[in-house]
C-alpha atoms as a PDB file:
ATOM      1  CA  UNK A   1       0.000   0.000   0.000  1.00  0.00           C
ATOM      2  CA  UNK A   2       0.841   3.225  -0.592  1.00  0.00           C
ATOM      3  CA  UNK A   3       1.835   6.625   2.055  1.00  0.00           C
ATOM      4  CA  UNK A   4       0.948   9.327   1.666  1.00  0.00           C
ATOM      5  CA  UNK A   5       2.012  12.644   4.008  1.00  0.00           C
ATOM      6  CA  UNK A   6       0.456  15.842   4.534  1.00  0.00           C
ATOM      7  CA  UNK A   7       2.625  18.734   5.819  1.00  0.00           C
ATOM      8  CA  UNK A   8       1.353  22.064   7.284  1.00  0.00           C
ATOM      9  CA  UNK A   9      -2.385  21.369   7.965  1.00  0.00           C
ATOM     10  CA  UNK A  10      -3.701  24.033   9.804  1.00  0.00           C
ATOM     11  CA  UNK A  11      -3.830  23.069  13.466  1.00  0.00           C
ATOM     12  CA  UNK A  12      -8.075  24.109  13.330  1.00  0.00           C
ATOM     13  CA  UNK A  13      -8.176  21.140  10.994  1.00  0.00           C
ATOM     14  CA  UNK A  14      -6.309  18.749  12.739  1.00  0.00           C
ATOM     15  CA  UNK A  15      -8.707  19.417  15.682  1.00  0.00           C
ATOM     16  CA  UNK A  16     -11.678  18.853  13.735  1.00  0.00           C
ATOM     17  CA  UNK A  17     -10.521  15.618  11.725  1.00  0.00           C
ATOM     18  CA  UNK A  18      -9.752  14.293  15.547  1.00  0.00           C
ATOM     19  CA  UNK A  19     -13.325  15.118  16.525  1.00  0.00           C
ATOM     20  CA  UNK A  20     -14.452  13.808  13.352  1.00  0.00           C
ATOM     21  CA  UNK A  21     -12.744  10.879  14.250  1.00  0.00           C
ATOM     22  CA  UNK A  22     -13.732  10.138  17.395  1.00  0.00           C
ATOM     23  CA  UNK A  23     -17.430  10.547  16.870  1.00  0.00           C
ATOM     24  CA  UNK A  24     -17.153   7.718  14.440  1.00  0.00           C
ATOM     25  CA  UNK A  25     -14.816   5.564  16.464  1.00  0.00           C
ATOM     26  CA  UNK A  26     -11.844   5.609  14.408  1.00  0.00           C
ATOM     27  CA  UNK A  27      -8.631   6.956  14.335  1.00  0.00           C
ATOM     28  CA  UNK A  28      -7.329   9.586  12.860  1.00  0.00           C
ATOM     29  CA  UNK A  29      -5.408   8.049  10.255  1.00  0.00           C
ATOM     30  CA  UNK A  30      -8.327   5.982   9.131  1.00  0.00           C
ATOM     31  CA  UNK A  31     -10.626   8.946   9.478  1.00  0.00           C
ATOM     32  CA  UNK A  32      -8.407  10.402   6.932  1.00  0.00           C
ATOM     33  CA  UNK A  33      -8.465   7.306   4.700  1.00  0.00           C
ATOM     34  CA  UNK A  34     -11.758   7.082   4.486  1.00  0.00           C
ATOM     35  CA  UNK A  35     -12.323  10.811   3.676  1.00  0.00           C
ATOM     36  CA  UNK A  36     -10.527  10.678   1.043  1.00  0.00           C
ATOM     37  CA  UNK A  37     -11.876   7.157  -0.459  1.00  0.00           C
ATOM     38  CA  UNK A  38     -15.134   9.272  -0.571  1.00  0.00           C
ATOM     39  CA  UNK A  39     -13.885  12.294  -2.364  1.00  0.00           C
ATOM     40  CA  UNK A  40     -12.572  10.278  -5.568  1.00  0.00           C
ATOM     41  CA  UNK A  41     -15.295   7.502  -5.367  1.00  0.00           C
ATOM     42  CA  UNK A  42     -16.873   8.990  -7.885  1.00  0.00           C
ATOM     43  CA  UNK A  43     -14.506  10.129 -10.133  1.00  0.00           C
ATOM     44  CA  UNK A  44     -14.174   6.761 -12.360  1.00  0.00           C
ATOM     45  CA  UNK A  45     -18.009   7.703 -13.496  1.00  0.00           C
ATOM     46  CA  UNK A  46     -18.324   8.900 -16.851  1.00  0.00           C
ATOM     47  CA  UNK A  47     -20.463  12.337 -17.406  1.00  0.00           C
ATOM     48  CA  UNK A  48     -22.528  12.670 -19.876  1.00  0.00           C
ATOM     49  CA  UNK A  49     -20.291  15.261 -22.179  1.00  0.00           C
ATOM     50  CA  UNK A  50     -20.615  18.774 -22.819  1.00  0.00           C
ATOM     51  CA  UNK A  51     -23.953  18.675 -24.371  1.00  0.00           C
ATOM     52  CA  UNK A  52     -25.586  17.052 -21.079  1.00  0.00           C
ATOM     53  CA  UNK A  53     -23.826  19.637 -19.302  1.00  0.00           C
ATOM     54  CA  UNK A  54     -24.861  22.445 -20.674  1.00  0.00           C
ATOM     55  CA  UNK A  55     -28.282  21.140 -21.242  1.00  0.00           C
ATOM     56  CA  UNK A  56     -28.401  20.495 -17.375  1.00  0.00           C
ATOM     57  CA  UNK A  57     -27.272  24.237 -17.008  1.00  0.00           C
ATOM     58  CA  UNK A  58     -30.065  25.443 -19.054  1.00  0.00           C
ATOM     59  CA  UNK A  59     -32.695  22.541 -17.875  1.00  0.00           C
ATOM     60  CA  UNK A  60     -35.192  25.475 -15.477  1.00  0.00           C
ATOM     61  CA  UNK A  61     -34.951  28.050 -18.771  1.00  0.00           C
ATOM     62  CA  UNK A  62     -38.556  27.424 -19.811  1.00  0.00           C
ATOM     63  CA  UNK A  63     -37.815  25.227 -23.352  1.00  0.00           C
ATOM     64  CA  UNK A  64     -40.643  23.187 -23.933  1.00  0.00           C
ATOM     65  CA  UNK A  65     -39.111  21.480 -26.925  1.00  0.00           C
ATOM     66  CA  UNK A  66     -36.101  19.121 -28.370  1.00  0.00           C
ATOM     67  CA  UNK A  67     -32.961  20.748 -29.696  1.00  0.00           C
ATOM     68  CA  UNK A  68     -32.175  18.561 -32.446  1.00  0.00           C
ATOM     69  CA  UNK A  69     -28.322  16.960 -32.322  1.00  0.00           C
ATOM     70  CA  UNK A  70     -25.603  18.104 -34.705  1.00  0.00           C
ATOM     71  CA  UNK A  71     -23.874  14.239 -34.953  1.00  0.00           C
ATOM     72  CA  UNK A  72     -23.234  13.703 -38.128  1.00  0.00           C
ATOM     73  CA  UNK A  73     -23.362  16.602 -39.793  1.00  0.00           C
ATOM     74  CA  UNK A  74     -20.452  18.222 -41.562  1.00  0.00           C
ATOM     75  CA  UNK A  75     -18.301  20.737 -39.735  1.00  0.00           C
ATOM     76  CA  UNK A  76     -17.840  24.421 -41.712  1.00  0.00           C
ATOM     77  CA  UNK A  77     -15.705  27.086 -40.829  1.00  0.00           C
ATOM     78  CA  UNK A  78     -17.104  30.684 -40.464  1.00  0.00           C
ATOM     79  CA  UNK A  79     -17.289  33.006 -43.409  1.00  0.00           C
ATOM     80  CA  UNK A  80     -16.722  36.483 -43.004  1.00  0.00           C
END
């Protein structure tokens, strides 16, 4: 397994990981594990691209209708 050290953590930190820590019956150390487990657990999921991004962005605008996709269709470059 791996080790990983983390230098200057502010001391208002440290305090709170050890409460943290306690109130789940752990130690610090595995307090910290397990933190971080959680914050890249998800990170292996694939999104849905840029499309389903922005459409989620724009999802509470009001549109009422389908925005047809562009797949297949041939890229042109402006003309000015």
């Amino acid at each position: 397994m791996a080790q990983l050290v983390v230098r200057k953590i502010e001391d208002a930190v440290k305090q709170r990981l050890q409460r943290r820590a306690r109130r789940n019956g752990r130690s610090m150390e595995e307090e910290a594990r397990d933190i971080l487990r959680n914050a890249v657990k998800n990170e292996d999921v694939p999104t849905g691209g840029l499309g389903a991004e922005i459409s989620g962005l724009f999802a509470k605008a009001g549109l009422d209708f389908d925005i047809p996709e562009l797949r297949g269709h041939e890229i042109e470059p402006a003309r000015f």
